[in-house]
Protein backbone atom coordinates (compact mmCIF):
# COMPACT_ATOMS: atom_id res chain seq x y z
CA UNK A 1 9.37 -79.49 106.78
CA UNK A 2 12.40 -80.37 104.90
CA UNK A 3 15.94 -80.00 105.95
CA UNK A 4 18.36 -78.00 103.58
CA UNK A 5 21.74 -79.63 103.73
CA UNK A 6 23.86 -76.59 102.09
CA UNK A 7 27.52 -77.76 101.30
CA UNK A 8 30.11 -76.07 103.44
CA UNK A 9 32.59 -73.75 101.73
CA UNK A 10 35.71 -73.31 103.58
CA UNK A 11 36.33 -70.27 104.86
CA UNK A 12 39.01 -68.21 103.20
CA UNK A 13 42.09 -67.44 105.06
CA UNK A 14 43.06 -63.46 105.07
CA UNK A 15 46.32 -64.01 104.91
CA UNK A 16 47.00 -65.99 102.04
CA UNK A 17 48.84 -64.19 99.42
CA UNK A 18 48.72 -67.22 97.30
CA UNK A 19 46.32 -69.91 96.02
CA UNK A 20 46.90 -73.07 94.23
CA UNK A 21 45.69 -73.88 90.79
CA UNK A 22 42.81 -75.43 92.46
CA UNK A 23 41.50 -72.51 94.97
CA UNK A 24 41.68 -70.37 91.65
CA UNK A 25 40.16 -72.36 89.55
CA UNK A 26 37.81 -72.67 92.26
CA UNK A 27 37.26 -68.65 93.06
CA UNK A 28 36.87 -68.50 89.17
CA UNK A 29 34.24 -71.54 88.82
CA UNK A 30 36.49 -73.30 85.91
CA UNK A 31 37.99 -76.49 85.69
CA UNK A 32 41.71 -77.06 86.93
CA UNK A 33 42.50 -77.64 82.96
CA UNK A 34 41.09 -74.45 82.00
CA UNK A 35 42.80 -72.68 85.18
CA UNK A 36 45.86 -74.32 83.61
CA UNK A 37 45.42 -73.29 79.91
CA UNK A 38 44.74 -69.36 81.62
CA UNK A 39 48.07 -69.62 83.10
CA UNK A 40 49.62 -70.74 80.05
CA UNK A 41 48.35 -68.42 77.57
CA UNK A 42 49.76 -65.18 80.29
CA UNK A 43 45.60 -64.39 80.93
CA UNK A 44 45.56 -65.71 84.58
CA UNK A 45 48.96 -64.69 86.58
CA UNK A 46 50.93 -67.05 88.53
CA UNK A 47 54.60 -67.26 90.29
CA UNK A 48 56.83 -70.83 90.05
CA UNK A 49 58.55 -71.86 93.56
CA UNK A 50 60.19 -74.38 93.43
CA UNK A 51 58.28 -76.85 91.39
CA UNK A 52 54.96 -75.67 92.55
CA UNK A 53 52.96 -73.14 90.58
CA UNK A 54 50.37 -70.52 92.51
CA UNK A 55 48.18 -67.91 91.44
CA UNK A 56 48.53 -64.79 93.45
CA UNK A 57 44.91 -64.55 95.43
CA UNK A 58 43.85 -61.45 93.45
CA UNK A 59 44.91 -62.78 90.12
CA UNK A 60 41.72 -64.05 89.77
CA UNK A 61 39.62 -60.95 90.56
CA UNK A 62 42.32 -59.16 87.95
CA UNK A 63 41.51 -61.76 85.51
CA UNK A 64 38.11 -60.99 86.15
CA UNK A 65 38.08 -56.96 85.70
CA UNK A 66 40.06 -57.67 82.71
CA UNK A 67 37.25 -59.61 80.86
CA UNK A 68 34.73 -57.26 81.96
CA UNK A 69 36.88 -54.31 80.54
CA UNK A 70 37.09 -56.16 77.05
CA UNK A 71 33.57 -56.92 77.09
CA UNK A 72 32.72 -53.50 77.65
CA UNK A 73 35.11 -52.20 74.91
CA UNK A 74 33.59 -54.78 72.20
């Protein structure tokens, strides 16, 4: 019999209200530069504090809807 080593996510914190570019690029299974280009263009929202830029944690389900809306419409 063969052992199954299955990477370990880390488990999600409740509480967070927001994630870094990397968590939702992460949740969205994109690159960080793609993340970044989303957040550019206005498709994927985030907030500015202080020099650090986050995604609000259900931007990326928003995102999400959104793309399944406009490929439902086409």
């Amino acid at each position: 019999m063969h052992d199954v080593h299955v990477a370990a996510t880390p488990a999600v914190d409740p509480t967070l209200v927001l994630l870094t570019v990397e968590e939702a690029a992460r949740r969205l299974r994109v690159g960080r530069t793609t993340c970044f280009r989303l957040i550019r263009t206005g498709a994927l929202e985030s907030v500015t504090i202080g020099g650090l830029r986050r995604v609000p944690v259900d931007a990326p389900a928003a995102y999400v809807t959104h793309l399944r809306t406009a490929h439902r419409a086409a």
